[in-house]
Protein backbone atom coordinates (compact mmCIF):
# COMPACT_ATOMS: atom_id res chain seq x y z
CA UNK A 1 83.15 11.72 62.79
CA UNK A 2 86.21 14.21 62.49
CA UNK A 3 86.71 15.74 59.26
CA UNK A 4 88.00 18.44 56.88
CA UNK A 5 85.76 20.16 54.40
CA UNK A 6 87.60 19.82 51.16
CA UNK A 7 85.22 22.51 49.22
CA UNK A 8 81.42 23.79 49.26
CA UNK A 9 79.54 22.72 46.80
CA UNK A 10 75.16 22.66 45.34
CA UNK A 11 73.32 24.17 48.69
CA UNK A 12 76.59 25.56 50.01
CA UNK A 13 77.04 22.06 51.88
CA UNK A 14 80.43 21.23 52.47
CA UNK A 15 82.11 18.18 50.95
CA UNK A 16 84.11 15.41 52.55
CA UNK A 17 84.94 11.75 52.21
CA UNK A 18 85.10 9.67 54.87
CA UNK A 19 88.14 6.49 55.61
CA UNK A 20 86.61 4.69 52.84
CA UNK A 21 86.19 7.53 50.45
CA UNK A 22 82.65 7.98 50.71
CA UNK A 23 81.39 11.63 49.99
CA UNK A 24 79.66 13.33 52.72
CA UNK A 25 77.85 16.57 52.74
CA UNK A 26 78.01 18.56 55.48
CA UNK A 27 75.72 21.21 56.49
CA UNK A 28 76.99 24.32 58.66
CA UNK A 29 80.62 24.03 56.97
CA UNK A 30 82.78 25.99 55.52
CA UNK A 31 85.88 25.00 53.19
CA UNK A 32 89.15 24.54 55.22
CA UNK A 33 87.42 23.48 58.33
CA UNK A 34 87.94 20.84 60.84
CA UNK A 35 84.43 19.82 61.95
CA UNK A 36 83.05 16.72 64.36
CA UNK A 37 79.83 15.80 62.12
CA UNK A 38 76.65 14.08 63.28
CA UNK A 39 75.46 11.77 60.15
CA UNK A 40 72.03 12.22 59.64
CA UNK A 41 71.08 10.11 56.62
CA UNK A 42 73.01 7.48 54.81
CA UNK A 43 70.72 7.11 51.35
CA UNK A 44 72.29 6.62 48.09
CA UNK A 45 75.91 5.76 49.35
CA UNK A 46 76.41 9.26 50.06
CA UNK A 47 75.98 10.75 53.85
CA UNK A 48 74.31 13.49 54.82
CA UNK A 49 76.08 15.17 57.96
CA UNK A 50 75.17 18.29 59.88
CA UNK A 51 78.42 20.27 62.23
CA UNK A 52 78.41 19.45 65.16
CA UNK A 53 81.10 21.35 66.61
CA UNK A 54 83.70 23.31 64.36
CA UNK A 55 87.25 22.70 65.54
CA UNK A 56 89.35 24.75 63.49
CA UNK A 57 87.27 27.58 62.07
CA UNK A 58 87.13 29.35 58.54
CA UNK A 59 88.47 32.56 59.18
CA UNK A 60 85.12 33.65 57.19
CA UNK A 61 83.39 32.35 59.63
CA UNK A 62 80.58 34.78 61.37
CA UNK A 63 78.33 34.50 64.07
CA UNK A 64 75.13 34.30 62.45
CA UNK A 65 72.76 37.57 63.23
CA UNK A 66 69.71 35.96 63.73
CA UNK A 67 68.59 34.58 67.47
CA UNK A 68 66.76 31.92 66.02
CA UNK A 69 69.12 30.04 63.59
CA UNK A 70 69.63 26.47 63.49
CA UNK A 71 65.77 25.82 64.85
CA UNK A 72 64.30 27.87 62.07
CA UNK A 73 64.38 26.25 59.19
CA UNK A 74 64.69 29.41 56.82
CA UNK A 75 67.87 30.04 56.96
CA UNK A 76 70.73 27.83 56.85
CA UNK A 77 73.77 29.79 55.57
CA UNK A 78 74.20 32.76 57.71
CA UNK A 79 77.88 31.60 58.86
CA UNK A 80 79.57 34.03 56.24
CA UNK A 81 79.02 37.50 55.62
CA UNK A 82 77.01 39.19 52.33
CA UNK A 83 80.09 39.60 50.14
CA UNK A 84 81.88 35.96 50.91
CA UNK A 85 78.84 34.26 50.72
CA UNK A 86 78.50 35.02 47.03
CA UNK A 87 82.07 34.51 46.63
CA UNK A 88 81.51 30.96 47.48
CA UNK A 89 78.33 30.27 45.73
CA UNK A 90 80.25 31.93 42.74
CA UNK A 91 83.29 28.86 43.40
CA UNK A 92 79.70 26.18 43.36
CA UNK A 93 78.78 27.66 40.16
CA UNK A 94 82.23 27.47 38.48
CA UNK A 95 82.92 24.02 40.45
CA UNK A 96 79.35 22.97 38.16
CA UNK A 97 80.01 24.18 35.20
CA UNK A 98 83.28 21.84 34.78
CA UNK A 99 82.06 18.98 37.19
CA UNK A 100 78.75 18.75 35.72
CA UNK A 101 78.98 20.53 32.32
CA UNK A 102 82.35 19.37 31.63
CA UNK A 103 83.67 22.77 30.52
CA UNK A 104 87.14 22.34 29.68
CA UNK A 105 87.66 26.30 30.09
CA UNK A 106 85.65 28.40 32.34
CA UNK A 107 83.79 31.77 30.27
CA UNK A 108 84.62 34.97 31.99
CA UNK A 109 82.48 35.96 34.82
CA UNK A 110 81.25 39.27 35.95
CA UNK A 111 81.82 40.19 39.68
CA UNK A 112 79.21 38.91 41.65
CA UNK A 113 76.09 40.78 42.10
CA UNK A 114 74.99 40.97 46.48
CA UNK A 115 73.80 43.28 48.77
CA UNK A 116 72.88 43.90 52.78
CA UNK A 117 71.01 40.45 54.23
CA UNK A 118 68.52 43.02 56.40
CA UNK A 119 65.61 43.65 55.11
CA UNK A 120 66.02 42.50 51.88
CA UNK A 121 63.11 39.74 51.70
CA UNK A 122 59.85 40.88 50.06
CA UNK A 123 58.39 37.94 49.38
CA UNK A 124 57.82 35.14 52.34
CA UNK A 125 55.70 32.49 52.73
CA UNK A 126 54.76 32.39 56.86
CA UNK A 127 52.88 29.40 58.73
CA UNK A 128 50.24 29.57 61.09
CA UNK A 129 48.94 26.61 63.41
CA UNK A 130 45.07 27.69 64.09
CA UNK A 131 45.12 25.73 67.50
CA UNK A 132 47.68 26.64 69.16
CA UNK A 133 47.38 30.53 67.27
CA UNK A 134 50.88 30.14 66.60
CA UNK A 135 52.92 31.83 63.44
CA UNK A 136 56.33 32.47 62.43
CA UNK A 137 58.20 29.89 60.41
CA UNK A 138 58.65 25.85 59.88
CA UNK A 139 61.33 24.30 62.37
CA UNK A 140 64.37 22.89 60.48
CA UNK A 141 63.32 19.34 59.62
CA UNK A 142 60.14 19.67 60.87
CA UNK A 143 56.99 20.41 60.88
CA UNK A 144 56.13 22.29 64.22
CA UNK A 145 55.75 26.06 63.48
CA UNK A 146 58.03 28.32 65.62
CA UNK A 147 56.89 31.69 66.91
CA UNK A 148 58.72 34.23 65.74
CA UNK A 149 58.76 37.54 66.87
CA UNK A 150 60.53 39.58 64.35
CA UNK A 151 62.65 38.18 60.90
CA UNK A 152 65.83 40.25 60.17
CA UNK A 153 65.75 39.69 56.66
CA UNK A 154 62.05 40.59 56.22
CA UNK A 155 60.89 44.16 54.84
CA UNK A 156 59.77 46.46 57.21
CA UNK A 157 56.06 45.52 55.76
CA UNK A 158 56.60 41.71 56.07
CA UNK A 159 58.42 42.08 59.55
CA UNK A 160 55.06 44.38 60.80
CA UNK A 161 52.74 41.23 59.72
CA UNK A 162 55.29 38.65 62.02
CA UNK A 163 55.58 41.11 64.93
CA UNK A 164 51.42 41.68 64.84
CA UNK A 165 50.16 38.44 63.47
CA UNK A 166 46.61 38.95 63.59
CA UNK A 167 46.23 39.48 59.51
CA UNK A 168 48.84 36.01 59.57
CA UNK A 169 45.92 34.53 61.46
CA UNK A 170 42.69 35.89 59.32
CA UNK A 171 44.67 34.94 56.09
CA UNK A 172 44.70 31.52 57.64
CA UNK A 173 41.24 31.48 58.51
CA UNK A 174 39.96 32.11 55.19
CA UNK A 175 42.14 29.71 53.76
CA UNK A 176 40.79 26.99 56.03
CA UNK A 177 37.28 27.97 55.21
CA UNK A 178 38.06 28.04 51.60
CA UNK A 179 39.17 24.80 51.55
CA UNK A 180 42.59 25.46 50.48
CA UNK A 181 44.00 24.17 54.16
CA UNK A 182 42.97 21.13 56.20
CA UNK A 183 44.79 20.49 59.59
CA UNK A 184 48.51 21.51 60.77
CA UNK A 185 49.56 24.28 60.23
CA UNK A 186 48.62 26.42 57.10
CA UNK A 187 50.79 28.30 54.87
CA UNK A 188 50.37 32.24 53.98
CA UNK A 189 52.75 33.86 51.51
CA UNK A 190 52.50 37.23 51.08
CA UNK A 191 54.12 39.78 48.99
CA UNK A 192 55.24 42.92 49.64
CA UNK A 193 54.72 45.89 46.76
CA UNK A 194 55.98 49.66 47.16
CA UNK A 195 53.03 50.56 49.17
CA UNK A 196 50.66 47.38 49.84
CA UNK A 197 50.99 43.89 51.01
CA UNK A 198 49.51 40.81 48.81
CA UNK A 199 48.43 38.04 51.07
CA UNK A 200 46.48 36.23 48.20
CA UNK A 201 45.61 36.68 44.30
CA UNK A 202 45.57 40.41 44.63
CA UNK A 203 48.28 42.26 42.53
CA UNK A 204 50.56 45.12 44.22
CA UNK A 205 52.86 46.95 42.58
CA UNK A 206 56.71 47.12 43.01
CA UNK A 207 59.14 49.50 41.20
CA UNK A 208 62.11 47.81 40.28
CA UNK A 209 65.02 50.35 38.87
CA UNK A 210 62.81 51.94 35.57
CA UNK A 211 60.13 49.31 35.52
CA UNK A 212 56.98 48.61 37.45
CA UNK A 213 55.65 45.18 38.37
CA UNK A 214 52.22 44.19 39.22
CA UNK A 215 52.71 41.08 41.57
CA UNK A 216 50.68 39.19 43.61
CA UNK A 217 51.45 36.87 46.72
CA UNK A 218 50.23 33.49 44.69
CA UNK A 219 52.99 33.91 42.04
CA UNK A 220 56.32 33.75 41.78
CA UNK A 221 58.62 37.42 41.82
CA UNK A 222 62.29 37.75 42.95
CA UNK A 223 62.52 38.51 46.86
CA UNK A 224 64.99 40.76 46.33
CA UNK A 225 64.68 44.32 44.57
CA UNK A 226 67.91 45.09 45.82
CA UNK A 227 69.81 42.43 43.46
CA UNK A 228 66.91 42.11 41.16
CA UNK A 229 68.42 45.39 38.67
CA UNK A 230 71.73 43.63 38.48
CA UNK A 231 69.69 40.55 36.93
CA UNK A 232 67.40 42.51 35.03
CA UNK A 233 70.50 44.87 33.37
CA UNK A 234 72.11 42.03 32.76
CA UNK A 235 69.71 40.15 30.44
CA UNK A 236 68.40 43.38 28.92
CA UNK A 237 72.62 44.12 28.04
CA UNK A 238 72.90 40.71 26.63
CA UNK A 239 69.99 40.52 24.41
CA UNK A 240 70.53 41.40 20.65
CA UNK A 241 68.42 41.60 17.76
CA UNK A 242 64.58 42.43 17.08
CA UNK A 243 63.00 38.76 17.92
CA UNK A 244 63.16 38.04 21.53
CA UNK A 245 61.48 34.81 22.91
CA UNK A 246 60.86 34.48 26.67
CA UNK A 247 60.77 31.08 27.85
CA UNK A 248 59.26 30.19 31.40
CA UNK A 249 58.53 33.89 31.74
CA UNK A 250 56.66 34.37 34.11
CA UNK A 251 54.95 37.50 35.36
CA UNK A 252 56.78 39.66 32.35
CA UNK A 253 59.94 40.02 34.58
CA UNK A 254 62.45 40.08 31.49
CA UNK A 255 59.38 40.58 28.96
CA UNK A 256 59.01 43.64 30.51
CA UNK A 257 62.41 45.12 29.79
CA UNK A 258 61.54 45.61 26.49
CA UNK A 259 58.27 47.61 26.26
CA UNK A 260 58.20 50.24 24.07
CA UNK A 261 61.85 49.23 22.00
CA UNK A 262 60.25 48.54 19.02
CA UNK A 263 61.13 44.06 19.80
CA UNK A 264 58.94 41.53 18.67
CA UNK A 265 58.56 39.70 21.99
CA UNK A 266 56.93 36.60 22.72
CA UNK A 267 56.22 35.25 26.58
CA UNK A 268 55.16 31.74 27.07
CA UNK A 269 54.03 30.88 30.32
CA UNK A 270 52.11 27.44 31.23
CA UNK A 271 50.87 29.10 34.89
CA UNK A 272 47.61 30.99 33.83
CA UNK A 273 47.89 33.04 36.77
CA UNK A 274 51.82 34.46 35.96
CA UNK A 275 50.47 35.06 32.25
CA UNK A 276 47.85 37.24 33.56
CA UNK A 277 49.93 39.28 35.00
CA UNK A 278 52.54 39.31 32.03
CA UNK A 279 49.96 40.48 30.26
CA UNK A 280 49.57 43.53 32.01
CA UNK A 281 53.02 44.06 32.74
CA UNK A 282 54.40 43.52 29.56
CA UNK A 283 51.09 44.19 27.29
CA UNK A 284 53.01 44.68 24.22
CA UNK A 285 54.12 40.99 23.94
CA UNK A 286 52.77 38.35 22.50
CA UNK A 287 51.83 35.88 25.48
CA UNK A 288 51.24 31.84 25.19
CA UNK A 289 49.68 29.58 27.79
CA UNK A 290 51.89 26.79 27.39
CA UNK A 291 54.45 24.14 29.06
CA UNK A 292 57.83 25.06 26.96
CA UNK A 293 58.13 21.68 26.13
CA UNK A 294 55.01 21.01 24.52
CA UNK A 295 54.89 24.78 22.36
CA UNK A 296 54.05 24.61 18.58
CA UNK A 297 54.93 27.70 17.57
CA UNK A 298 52.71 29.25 15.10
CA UNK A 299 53.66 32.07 12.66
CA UNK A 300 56.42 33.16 14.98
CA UNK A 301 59.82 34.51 13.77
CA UNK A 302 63.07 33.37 13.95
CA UNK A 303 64.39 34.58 17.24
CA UNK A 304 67.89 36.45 17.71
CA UNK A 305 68.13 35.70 21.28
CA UNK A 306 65.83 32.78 23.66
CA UNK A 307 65.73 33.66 27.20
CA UNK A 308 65.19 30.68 29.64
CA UNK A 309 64.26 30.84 33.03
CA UNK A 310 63.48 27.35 34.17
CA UNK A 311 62.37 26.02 37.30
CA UNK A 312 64.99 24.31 39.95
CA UNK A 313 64.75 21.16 38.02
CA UNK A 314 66.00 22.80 34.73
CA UNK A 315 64.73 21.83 31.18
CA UNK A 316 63.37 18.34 29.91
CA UNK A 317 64.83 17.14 26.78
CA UNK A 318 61.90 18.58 24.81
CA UNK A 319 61.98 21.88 26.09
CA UNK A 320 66.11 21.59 25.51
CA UNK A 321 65.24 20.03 21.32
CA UNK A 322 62.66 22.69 20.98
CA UNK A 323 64.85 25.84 21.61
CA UNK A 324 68.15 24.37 19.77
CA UNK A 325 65.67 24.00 16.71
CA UNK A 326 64.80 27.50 17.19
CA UNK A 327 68.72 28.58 15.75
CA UNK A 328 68.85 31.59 17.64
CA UNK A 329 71.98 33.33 17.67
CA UNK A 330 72.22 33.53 21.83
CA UNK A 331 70.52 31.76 24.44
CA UNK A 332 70.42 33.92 27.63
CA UNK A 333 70.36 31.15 30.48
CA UNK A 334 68.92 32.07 33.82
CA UNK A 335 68.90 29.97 36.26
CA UNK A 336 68.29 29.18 40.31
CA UNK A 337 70.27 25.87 40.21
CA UNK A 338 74.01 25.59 38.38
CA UNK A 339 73.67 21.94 38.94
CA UNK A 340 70.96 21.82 36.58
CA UNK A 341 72.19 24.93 33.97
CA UNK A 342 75.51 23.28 34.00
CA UNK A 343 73.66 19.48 32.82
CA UNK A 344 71.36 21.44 30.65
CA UNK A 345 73.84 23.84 29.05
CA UNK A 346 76.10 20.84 28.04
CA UNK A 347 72.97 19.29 25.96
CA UNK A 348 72.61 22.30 24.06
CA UNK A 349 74.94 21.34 20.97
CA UNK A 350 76.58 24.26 19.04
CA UNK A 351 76.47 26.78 21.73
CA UNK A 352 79.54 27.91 24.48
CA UNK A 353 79.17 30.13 27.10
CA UNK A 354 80.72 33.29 26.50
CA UNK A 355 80.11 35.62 29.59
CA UNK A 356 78.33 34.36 33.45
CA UNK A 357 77.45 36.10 36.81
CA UNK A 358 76.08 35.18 39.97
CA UNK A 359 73.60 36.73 41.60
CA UNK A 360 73.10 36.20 45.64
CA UNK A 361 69.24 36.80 45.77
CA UNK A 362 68.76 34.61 49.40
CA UNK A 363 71.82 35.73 51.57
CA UNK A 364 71.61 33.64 54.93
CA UNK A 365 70.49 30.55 52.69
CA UNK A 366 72.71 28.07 50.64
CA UNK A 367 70.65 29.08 47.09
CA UNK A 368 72.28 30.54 44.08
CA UNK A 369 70.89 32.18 40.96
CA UNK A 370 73.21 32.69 38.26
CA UNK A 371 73.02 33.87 34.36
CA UNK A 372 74.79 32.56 31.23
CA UNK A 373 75.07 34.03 27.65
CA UNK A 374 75.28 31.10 25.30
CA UNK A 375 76.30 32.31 21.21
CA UNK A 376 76.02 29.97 18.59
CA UNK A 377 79.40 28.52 17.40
């Protein structure tokens, strides 16, 4: 099938329609192309369609820098360069916020926030097949584990445990005798701090800009230190008043901004594991073991700004009633899908975005993390 990508849009797939006006999303495209597509799935009267052979390229278009892309399966948007790769996932974030939050007028946005695609991963999550002592990375759509020798994108640290592979492979082995892998291949994230490498529960530490993080390989942390201040100045800009609530927070990322200013803070964080953590990196707030849906707050304050940083899916329509009964004065939105900010944004009643920015945390890959300011109207 012959066709021309009309724009990129959620994933940084590129979007067609077919003779009878069927969408398809194309993987491997760029907008402006001419591309011969393979379909690959047909669900939900919308195909799914990988390039097959690009006929009239994007002048963005790049060969990709890695030897192993298209088998691997952790990287599927290194066909642009740093800087126009978080152009475009700035135009998907944009293209959401009127498609799916049906903005009539876009806010203003700040530049996009990017930097280089080497070396830039500290966080990865490897697989090792004890059988065949194989490790390296999943195949696209599949799940045979492909040797890899050495990841561009990985830190010097994480690149040294791919090249070697032998602490890969004893990570694995105590997970199998654990219990916490049975069969296939197993999975080993590990984290890598200033100094030390996580490959389990134990905490490193990472200095990001002013503030240090203790992080450990079973939590979630931001891959990228290099972006991570342009997030982290961003929220801490934004935020006004004395009462801060952070929602979803964590490991103290954002709580953590604020130690020693004098801010009431409050962290709530169901993962007991992330909490524990907050606690130490942020030990002057006041910390909650809770789903954000389900909080009862209890003697708190009325907060002068709520920040949110929800998983992929976004907020359920409890979490969403809970923090528009708060009546804060600004919601700081941060999120790692615009499809879901831009739905969740438009159920908040009574606030409008009044400043955005994108942030390109995952070069090489089609996700996005962007960040709203919300003020009450």
């Amino acid at each position: 099938m012959r066709l021309r990508i009309e724009k990129a849009v959620t994933d940084c797939l590129g979007l067609s329609h077919d003779e009878s006006g069927r969408a398809v999303l194309i993987r491997g495209a760029l907008p402006g192309e001419v591309v011969e597509c393979t379909i690959l799935d047909g669900a939900k009267g919308v195909l799914k369609a990988e390039a097959a052979e690009v006929l009239e390229p994007s002048p963005l278009r790049r060969v990709p820098i890695c030897p192993y892309y298209g088998r691997c399966g952790g990287c599927s948007f290194q066909i642009v360069s740093e800087r126009d790769s978080a152009s475009i996932k700035e135009s998907i974030v944009r293209d959401n916020l009127i498609r799916i939050g049906k903005l009539s007028e876009l806010p203003p946005f700040e530049g996009p926030a990017f930097g280089d695609e080497r070396g830039y991963r500290h966080r990865a999550r490897f697989h090792v097949s004890l059988r065949d002592r194989q490790w390296g990375f999943m195949a696209r759509e599949s799940n045979e584990v492909i040797h890899i020798e050495s990841c561009q994108l990985l830190s010097a640290g994480l690149d040294g445990l791919l090249r070697d592979g032998r602490e890969l492979i004893e990570a694995a082995r105590r997970a199998m005798f654990e219990n916490r892998a049975r069969g296939g291949s197993i999975e080993v994230s590990a984290f890598a701090g200033d100094d030390d490498i996580s490959l389990g529960n134990e905490p490193v530490t990472i200095t990001v800009g002013d503030v240090r993080y203790l992080v450990s390989a079973s939590v979630f942390f931001q891959s990228n230190p290099r972006v991570l201040p342009e997030l982290l100045s961003f929220v801490h800009d934004n935020t006004q008043g004395e009462v801060v609530m952070d929602l979803y927070s964590g490991v103290g990322t954002f709580s953590a901004l604020f130690e020693g200013s004098g801010r009431r803070v409050y962290a709530v964080e169901k993962d007991r594991r992330c909490l524990a953590l907050s606690r130490r990196n942020a030990p002057s707030a006041l910390s909650f073991t809770s789903d954000v849906a389900t909080w009862k707050r209890k003697e708190t304050a009325v907060p002068d700004t709520v920040i949110v940083d929800p998983p992929r899916v976004g907020m359920s329509r409890d979490a969403l009633s809970l923090i528009s009964s708060f009546g804060a004065g600004r919601i700081i939105y941060v999120s790692c899908d615009s499809a879901t900010a831009a739905r969740d944004i438009s159920n908040l009643g009574g606030y409008r975005i009044t400043k955005a920015r994108v942030f390109d945390f995952y070069p090489g890959s089609g996700h996005e993390e962007s960040a709203f300011v919300l003020d009450r109207v």
